[in-house]
Each structure stands twice: as structure tokens, then as C-alpha cells.
Protein backbone atom coordinates (compact mmCIF):
# COMPACT_ATOMS: atom_id res chain seq x y z
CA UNK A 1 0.00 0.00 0.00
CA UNK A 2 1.26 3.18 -1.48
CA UNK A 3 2.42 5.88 1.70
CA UNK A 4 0.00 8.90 1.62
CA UNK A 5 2.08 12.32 2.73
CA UNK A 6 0.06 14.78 3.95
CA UNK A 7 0.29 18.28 2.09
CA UNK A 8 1.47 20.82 3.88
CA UNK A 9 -0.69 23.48 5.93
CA UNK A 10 -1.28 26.32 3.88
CA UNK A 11 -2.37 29.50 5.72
CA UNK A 12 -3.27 32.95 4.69
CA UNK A 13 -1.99 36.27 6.51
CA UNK A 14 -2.56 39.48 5.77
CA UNK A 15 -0.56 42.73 6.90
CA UNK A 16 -1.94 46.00 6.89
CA UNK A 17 0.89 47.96 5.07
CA UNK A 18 -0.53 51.47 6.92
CA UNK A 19 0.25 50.20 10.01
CA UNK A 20 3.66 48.57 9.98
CA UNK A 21 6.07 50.38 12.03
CA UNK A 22 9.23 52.07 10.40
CA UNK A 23 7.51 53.21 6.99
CA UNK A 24 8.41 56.81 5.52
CA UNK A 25 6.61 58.60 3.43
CA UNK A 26 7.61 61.54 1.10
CA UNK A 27 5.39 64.93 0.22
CA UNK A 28 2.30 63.58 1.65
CA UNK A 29 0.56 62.64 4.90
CA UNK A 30 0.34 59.50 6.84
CA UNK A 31 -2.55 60.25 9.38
CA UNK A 32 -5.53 58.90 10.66
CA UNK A 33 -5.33 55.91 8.76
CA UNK A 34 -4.56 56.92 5.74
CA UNK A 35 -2.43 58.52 3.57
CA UNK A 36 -2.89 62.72 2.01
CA UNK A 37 -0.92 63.72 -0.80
CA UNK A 38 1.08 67.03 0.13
CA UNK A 39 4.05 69.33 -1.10
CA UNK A 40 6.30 68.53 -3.35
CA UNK A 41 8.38 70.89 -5.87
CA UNK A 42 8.32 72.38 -8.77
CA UNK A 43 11.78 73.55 -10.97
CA UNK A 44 11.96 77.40 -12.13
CA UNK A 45 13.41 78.15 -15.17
CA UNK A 46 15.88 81.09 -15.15
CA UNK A 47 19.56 81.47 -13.86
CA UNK A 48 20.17 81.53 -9.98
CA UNK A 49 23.76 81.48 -7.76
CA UNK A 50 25.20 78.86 -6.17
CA UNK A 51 26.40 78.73 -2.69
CA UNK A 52 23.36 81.19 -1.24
CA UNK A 53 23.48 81.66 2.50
CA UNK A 54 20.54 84.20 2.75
CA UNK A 55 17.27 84.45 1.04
CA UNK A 56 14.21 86.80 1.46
CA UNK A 57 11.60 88.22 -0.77
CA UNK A 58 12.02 91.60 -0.21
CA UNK A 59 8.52 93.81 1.01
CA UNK A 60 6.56 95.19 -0.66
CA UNK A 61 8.18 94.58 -4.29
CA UNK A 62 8.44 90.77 -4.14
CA UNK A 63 11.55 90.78 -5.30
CA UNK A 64 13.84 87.22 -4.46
CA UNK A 65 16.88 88.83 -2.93
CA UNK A 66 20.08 86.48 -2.12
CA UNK A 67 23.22 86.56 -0.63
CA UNK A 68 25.78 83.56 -2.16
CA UNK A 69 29.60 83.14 -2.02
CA UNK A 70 29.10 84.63 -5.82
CA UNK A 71 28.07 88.03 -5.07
CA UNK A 72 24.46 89.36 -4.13
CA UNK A 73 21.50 88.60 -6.80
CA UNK A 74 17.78 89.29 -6.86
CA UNK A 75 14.62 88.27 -9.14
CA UNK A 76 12.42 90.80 -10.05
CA UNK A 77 8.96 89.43 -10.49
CA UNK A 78 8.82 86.12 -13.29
CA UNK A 79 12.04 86.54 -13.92
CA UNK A 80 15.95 85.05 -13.42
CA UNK A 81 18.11 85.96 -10.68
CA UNK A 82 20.61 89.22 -11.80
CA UNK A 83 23.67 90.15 -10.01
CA UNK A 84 23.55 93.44 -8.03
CA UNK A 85 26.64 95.17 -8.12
CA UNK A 86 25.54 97.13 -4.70
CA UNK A 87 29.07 95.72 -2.92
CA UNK A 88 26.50 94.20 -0.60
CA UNK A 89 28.95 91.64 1.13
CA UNK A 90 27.69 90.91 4.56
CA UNK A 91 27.98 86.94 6.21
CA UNK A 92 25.04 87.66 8.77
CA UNK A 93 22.79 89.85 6.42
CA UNK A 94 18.62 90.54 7.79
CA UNK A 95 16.03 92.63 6.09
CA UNK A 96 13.03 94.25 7.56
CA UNK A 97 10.68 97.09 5.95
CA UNK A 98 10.68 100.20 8.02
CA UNK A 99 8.69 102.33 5.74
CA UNK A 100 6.27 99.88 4.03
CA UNK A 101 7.81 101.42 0.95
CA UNK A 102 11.49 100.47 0.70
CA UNK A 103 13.12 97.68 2.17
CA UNK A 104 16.26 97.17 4.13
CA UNK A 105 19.10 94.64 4.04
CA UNK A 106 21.65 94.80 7.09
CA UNK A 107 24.49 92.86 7.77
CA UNK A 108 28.06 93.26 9.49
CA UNK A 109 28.29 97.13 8.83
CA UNK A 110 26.52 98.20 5.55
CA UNK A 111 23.00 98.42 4.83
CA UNK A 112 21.33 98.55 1.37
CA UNK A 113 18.35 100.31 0.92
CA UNK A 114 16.15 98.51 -1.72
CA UNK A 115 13.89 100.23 -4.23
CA UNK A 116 13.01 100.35 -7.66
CA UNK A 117 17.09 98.99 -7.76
CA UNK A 118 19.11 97.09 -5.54
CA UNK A 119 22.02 99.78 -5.89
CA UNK A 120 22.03 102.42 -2.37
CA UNK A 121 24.67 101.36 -0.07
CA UNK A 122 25.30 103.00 3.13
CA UNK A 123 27.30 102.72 6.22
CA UNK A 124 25.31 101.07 9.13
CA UNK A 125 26.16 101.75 12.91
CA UNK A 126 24.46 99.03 14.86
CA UNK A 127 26.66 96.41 15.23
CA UNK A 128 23.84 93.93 15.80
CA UNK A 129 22.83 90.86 13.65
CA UNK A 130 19.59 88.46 13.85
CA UNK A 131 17.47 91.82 13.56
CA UNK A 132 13.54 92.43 13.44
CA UNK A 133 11.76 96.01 13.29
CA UNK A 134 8.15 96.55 15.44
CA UNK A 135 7.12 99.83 16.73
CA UNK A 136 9.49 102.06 14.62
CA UNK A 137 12.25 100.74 16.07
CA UNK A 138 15.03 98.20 15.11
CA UNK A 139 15.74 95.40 17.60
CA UNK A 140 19.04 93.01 17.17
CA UNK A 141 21.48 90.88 18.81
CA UNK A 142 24.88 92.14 20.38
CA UNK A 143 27.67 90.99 18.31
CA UNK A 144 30.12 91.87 20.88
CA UNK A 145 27.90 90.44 23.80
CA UNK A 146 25.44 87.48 22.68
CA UNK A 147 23.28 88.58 26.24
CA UNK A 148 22.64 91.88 24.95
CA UNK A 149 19.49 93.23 23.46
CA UNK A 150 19.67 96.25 21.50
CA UNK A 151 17.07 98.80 19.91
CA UNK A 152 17.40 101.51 17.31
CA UNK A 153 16.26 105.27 17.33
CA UNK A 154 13.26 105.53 15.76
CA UNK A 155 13.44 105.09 12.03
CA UNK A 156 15.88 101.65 12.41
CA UNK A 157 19.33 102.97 11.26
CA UNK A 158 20.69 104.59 13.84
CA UNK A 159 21.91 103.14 17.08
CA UNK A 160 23.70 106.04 19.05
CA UNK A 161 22.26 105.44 22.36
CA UNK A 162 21.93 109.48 22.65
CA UNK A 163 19.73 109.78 20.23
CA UNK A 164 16.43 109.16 20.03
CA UNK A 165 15.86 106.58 22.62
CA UNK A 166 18.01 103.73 21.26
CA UNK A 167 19.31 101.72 23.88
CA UNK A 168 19.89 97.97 25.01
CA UNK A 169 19.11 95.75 27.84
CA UNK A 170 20.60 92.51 29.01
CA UNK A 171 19.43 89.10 29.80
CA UNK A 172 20.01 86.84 32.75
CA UNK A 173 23.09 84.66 31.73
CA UNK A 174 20.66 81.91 33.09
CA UNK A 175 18.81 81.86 29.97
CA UNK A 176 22.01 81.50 28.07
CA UNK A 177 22.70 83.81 25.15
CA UNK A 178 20.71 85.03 22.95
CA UNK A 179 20.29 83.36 19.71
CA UNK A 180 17.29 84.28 17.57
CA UNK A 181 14.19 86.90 17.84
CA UNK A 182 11.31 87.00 16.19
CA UNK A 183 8.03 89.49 16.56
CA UNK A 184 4.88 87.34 17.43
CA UNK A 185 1.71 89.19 19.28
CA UNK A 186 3.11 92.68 19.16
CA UNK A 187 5.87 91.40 21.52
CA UNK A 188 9.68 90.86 20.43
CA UNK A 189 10.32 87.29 21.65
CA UNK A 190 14.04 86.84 22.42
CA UNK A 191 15.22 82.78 21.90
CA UNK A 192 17.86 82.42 24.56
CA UNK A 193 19.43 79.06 24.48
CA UNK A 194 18.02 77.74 27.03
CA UNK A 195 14.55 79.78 27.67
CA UNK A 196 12.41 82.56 26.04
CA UNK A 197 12.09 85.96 27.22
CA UNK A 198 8.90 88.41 26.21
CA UNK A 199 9.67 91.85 25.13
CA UNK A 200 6.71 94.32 25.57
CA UNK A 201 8.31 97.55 23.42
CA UNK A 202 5.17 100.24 23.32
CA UNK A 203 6.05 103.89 23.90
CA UNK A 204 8.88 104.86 25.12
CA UNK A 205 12.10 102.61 26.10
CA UNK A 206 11.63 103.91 29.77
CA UNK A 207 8.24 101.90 29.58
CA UNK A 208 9.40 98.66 27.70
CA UNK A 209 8.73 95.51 30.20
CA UNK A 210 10.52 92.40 30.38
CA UNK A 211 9.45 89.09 30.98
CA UNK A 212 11.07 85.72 31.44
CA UNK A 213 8.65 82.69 30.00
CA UNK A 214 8.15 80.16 32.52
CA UNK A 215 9.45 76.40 31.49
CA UNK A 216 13.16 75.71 30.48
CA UNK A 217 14.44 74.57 26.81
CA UNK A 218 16.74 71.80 26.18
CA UNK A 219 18.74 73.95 23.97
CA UNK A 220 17.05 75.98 21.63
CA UNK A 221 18.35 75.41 17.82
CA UNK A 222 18.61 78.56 15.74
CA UNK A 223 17.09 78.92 12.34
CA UNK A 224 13.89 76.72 13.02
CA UNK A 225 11.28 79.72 14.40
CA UNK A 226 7.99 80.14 12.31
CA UNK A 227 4.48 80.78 13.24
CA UNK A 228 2.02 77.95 11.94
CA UNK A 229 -1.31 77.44 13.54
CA UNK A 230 -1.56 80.39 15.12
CA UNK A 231 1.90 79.35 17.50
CA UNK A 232 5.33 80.09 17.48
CA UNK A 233 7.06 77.13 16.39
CA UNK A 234 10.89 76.31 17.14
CA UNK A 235 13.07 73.34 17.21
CA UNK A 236 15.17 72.18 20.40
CA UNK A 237 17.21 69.33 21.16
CA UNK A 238 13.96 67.69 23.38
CA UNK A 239 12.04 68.32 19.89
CA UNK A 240 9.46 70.82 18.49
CA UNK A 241 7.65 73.31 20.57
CA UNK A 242 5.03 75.57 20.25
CA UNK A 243 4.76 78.86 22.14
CA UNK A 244 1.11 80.63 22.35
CA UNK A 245 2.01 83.73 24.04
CA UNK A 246 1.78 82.40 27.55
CA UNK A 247 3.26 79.05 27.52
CA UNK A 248 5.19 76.30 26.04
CA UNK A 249 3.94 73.31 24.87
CA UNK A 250 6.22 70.13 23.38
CA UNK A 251 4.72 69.05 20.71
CA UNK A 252 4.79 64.76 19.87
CA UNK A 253 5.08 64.20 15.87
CA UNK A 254 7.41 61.21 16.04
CA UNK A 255 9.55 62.19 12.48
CA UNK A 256 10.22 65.50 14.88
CA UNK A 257 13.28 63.44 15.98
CA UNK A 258 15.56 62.98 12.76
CA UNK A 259 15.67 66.58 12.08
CA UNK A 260 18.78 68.36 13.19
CA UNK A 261 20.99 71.44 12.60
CA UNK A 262 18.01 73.53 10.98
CA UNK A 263 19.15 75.86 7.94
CA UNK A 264 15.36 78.22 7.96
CA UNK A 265 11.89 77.88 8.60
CA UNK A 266 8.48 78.38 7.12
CA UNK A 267 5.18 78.30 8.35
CA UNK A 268 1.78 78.44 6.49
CA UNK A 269 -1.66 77.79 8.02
CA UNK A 270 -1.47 74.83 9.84
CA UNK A 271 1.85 73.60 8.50
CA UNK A 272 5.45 74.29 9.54
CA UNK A 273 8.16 73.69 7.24
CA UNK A 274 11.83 73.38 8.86
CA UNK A 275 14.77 72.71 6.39
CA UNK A 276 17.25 70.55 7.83
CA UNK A 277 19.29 67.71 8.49
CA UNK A 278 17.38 64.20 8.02
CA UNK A 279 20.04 61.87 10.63
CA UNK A 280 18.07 58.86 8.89
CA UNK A 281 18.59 59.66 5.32
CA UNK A 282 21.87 61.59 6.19
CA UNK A 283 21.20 64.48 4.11
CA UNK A 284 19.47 67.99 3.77
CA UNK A 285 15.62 67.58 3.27
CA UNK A 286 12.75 70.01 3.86
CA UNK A 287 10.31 68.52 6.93
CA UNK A 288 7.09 69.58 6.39
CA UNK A 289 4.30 68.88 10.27
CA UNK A 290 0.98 69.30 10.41
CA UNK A 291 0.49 70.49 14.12
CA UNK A 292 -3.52 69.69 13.97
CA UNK A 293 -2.86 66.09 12.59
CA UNK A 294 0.21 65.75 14.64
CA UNK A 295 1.88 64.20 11.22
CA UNK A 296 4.68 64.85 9.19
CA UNK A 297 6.92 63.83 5.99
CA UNK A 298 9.68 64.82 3.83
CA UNK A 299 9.81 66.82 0.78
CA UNK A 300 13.13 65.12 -0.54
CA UNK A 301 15.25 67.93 -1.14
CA UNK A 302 16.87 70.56 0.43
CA UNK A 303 16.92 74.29 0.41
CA UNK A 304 18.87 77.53 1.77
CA UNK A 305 15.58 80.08 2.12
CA UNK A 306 12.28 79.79 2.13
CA UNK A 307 11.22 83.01 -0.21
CA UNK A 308 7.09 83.24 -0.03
CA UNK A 309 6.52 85.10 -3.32
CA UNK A 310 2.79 83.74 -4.26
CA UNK A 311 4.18 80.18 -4.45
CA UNK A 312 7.36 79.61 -1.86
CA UNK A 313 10.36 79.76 -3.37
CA UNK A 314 13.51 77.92 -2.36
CA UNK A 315 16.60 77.31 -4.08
CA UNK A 316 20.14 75.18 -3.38
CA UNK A 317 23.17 74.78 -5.22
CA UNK A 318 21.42 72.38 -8.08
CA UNK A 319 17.77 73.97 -8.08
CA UNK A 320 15.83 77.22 -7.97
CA UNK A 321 12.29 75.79 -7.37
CA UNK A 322 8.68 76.32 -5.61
CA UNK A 323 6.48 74.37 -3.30
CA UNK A 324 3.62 72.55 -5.69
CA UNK A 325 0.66 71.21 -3.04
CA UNK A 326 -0.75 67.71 -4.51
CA UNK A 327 2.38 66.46 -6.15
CA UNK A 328 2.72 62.69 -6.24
CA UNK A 329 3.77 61.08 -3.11
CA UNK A 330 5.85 58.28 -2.11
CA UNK A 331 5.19 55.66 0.73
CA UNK A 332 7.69 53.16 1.57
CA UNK A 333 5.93 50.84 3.85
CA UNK A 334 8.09 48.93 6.31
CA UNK A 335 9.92 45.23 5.54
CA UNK A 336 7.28 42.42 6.46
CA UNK A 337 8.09 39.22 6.55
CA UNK A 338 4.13 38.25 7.37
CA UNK A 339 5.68 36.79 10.82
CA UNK A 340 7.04 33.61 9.60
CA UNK A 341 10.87 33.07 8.20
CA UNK A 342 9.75 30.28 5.79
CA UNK A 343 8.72 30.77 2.04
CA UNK A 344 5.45 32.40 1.33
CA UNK A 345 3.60 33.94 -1.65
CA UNK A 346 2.70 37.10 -1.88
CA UNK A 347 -0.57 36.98 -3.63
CA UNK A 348 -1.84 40.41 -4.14
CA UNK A 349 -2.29 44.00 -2.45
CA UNK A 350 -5.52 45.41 -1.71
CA UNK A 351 -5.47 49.62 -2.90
CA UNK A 352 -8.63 51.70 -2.02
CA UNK A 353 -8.48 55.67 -2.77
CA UNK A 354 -9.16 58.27 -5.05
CA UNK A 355 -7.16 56.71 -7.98
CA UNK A 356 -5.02 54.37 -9.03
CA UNK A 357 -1.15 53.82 -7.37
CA UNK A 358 2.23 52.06 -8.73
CA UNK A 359 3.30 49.35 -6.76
CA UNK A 360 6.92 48.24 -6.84
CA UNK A 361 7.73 45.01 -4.72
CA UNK A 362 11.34 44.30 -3.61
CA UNK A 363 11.23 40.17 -2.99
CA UNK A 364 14.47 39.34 -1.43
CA UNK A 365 16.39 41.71 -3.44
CA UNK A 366 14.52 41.59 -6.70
CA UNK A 367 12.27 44.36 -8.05
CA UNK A 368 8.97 43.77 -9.50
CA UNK A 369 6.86 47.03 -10.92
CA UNK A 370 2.72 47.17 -10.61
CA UNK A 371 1.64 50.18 -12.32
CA UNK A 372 -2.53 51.07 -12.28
CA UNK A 373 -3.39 49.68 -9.26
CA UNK A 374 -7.16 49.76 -7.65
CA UNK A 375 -8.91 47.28 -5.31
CA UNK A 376 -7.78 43.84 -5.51
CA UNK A 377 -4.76 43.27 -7.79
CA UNK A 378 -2.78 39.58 -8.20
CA UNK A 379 1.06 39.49 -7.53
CA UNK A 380 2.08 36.00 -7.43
CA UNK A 381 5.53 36.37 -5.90
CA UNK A 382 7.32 34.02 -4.26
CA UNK A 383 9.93 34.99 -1.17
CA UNK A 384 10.72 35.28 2.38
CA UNK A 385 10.49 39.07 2.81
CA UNK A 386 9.05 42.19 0.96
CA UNK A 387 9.64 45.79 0.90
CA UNK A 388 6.68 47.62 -0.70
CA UNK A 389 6.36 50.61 -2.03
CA UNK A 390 3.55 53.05 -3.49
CA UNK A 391 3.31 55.64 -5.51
CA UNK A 392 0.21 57.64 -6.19
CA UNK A 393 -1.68 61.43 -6.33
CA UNK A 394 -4.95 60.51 -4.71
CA UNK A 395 -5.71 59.87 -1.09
CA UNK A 396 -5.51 56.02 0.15
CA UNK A 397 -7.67 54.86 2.91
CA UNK A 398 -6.64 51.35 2.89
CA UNK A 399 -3.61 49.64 1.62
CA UNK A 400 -3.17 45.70 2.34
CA UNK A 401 -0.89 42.69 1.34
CA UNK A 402 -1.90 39.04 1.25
CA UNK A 403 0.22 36.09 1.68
CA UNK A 404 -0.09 32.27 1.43
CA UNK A 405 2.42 30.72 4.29
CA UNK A 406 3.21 27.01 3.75
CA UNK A 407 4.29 25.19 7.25
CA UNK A 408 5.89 22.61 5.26
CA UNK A 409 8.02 24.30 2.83
């Protein structure tokens, strides 16, 4: 009598490819189950510098201005960047718009006065950097004492402390030095390095009132404050926090933690994006968090200034381009191996959205490339562990992989 050998238990398992821990996703959402297409960029034509340290668009003209290790350029509306032969050559340049009609660019000790041409250079006296203007006046950081606040005469140019009520004041060394400032609900808020300090600067400099902001900072980076949401949004070594006007608040969006050694920031709406160092990907990458949804991703390239000019602008050494919203986004979903080191086959992926995705499948090394994907779709692949990735422009509410796992093989 022939020997009958039982087949092998064959058992289905499915993994909900939303879910898996360690995915990434780039210029869109992952959020409340499921996934929202976001920024990504698009390239401007035209000329621009390399090696730009400093970008604004300048008030109320518009104009891109730049400062690069190849001289000073701006953009005049729609158009490439030209090179100003001002002799504009400061390392630690800031503008600000004192008249509403004529902006002003100040750094080291020259200031250009910006019109109708990028061409009037005069001698500045303020020795300050890091500068913002409210009430008339012009407020910087020290550079000879980083715990020194210092104000202007009225006007913004002139810093003799005889004249005109420009004067300074200086902060605990508890807070540490000063690092940043920033104007947010008619106060000048001063970023120490390790706390925040409230200037109230109505009236005259007799009158302006000083207040230290309850809670500690675990080291406050520079070049990460923007208001999005309504809050003042920075970047410390304990992660992002928010500041309302009366306290701090630490904010938990878990991709907060691979950004490091900010370059600028940006906020719009609800959204706050932070240009910086991705210690994961171990490059330069724009974050972009959603403080309501508590979400973020990466736009996956990097840039020296954000420039709001209708669109934002941003440019690095390879492109000069602008934020696009509802770009196609990328989700790489985490490895699976359906928890079970034996053989299995990977018999399709469920998609359910607004349109169609690609699907590429890496099957123990190989590549295999789904394009047009909705609902249901076969795969028939055959390996121990999968890396999936999707591609799309639509919103996804429910993304799924199906496996057959053979005990006996």
C-alpha cells in the first residue's frame, strides 16, 4: 500500500501595510489611517547662484533677494536671478521694511536700501545681527555680547544710544545667550538658548517691560522659528515646541526626531516647514508637520531660504524651485516578513483611494513594478520578505498585502 504524505498546511496572513512600524513617506501625509498627498516641488526656469546663504523676498516689491559666495543677486517678479553690483557683502545679512515702501538689508556694517534697484549702499552703525523692526524701532542681537538686546532710534538705522531713545538691555546669563528673535503678538520674543524671554516695546524705552517665559528649553536650535497654527514654532534638542504667548507646549510628531541642525523655517496655516538635516537619510531635506494632525513627511530635497513670493520659493546649489501642493507622493511601507521566516507567496495588495497607485515590490532583493493599481490586484511572488512601495496622487484609505504561508516548505 502506497504511503500517503500529507500536504502541507497552507495559511493565509494578511498585513496591513498602513500600520507597519518604520515606513516613511515623502510629500504627503500619513494620518488617521490613511495617507494625504502634500508638497512637493516644482523647478523654475531662469539662472540663480550657487552657494546662497541668505534668502528673502524683499517687502513690498516681491523681489527674491540672495546673498551667495558669488556676489548678491535678486529676481524681479517672473524673472531670473541678476547680479547686483551694490558691494553688498555681509555673512550675517537681515532685512526688515521700516517704511512699508522700501526695504532694508543689514548685515556686518553696511546696509542697502532697496527700491526700484538694488544699488544704495550706506554705512550702518548698529553692530547687531539676527534683527527684526516693530514699533518704529530696530531690535538686534549684540555681536560683541550674545546677552545683549539692543534697539534703534526711531526710524531703524541709527543706534547712538543718545539719540532718540536707542538703547539695550541685558538678559540673565541663566537663559544663556541670545540666539534668535522674532516678533509674534506685538511682543519681540528673544530665543535664549536655554529659555524665552517676552519683550513688551510700546512707547517709550523707559516703559518697555521684560518678561522671562516660565518652562526651560533643552537647547534651543537657531534657524527653526515660524508661526504655523496660530503658535510660534521652534526646534530644540527635546524636539518641536510651540509657544502661544503664555506658555510652552512640546509638541509629539514622532519624524520631529531625525531633524537636526536647521538651515530656515516656514510656516503656512497649519503647517510648519523646517529645512534641515534628516540623521536617517543623512542628508538635507525640507520637513514639512501638520500640528492639527500631529503628522509629518519629507519633501526630498533641500533648500537655503524659504522666499514666499505667491508660491514659496527655495533654491540650493542644483535647483531654484517652488512648493507645488498635490504632487505625487511616495510611501515606503516597512519590511514584512508576514511573521514567519519560511517561504510564502505574496498573492496580491488590496489599494482603495481616489485613484489608481504604482506598486513596486522588492522580494528578497529583486524588483517587481505594478503600475494602475485599484482594489484587488494579483502578484504572485514568491519569497521570504518584501519591501513595498507606493506611488500615487490621490488619497488612500486602505492599503493591504496578502500572503499564502506554507508550514511545510
Amino acid at each position: 500500500m502506497k504511503e500517503v504524505i500529507p500536504c502541507p498546511a497552507v495559511k493565509k496572513a494578511e498585513v496591513d501595510l498602513l500600520t507597519l512600524r518604520g515606513g516613511r513617506i515623502f510629500n504627503g501625509y500619513l494620518a488617521n489611517g490613511k495617507i494625504t498627498p502634500g508638497f512637493t516641488t516644482e523647478s523654475v526656469d531662469g539662472f540663480f547662484p550657487k552657494g546662497v546663504y541668505y534668502g528673502v523676498a524683499l517687502r513690498p516689491s516681491g523681489r527674491l533677494f540672495v546673498c551667495s559666495n558669488q556676489g548678491v543677486y535678486y529676481a524681479p517678479q517672473g524673472e531670473e536671478f541678476l547680479k547686483s553690483d551694490s558691494g553688498f557683502t555681509a555673512r550675517k545679512p537681515f532685512a526688515f521694511n521700516p517704511t512699508g515702501e522700501e526695504s532694508c538689508v543689514v548685515g556686518d556694517a553696511q546696509c542697502l536700501l532697496t527700491a526700484t534697484e538694488i544699488s544704495r549702499l550706506k554705512p550702518f552703525n548698529g553692530n547687531i545681527y539676527g534683527g527684526v523692526f516693530k514699533n518704529g524701532r530696530l531690535f538686534g542681537i549684540d555681536r560683541d555680547n550674545a546677552y545683549k538686546l539692543r534697539w534703534s532710534s526711531e526710524g531703524g538705522l541709527e543706534f547712538n544710544e543718545s539719540i532718540f531713545g536707542a538703547g539695550w538691555v541685558e538678559i540673565t546669563a541663566a537663559r544663556g545667550e541670545i540666539m534668535e528673535l522674532a516678533v509674534y503678538k506685538q511682543k519681540i520674543i528673544v530665543f535664549c538658548k536655554y529659555g524665552l524671554v517676552a519683550l513688551s516695546a510700546f512707547g517709550l524705552p523707559e516703559n518697555y517691560k521684560l518678561q522671562y517665559i516660565d518652562g526651560a528649553i533643552d537647547e534651543f536650535f537657531p534657524n527653526s522659528v515660524a508661526v504655523a497654527g496660530g503658535k510660534l514654532l521652534f526646534l530644540t534638542r527635546g524636539g518641536l515646541l510651540s509657544f502661544d504667548g503664555v506658555k510652552l507646549e512640546k509638541l509629539e510628531i514622532p519624524l520631529v526626531s531625525e531633524a537636526q541642525n536647521p538651515v530656515c523655517a516656514y510656516g503656512c496655516g497649519d503647517e510648519y516647514f523646517l529645512s534641515a538635516y534628516d540623521k536617517n537619510l543623512e542628508k538635507n531635506v525640507i520637513f514639512v508637520f501638520d500640528i492639527l494632525k500631529h503628522a509629518g513627511y519629507v519633501i526630498n530635497s533641500e533648500t537655503a531660504a524659504f522666499m514666499p513670493r505667491g508660491s514659496v520659493h527655495c533654491i540650493n546649489d542644483k535647483r531654484w524651485f517652488t512648493l507645488v501642493k498635490g504632487g505625487e507622493f511616495t510611501y515606503e511601507a516597512a519590511e514584512t516578513d508576514f511573521d514567519s521566516k519560511r517561504y510564502k507567496l505574496l498573492k496580491f495588495i488590496r489599494a482603495e483611494g481616489d485613484g489608481a497607485v504604482d506598486v513596486t515590490v522588492d522580494c528578497d532583493g529583486k524588483l517587481s513594478i505594478f503600475g494602475g493599481v485599484k482594489g484587488v490586484y494579483p502578484l504572485h511572488l514568491r519569497g521570504k520578505r518584501f519591501k513595498i512601495t507606493v506611488r500615487g496622487r490621490g488619497e488612500v484609505w486602505a492599503l493591504s498585502a496578502v500572503a499564502e504561508v506554507c508550514n511545510g516548505i
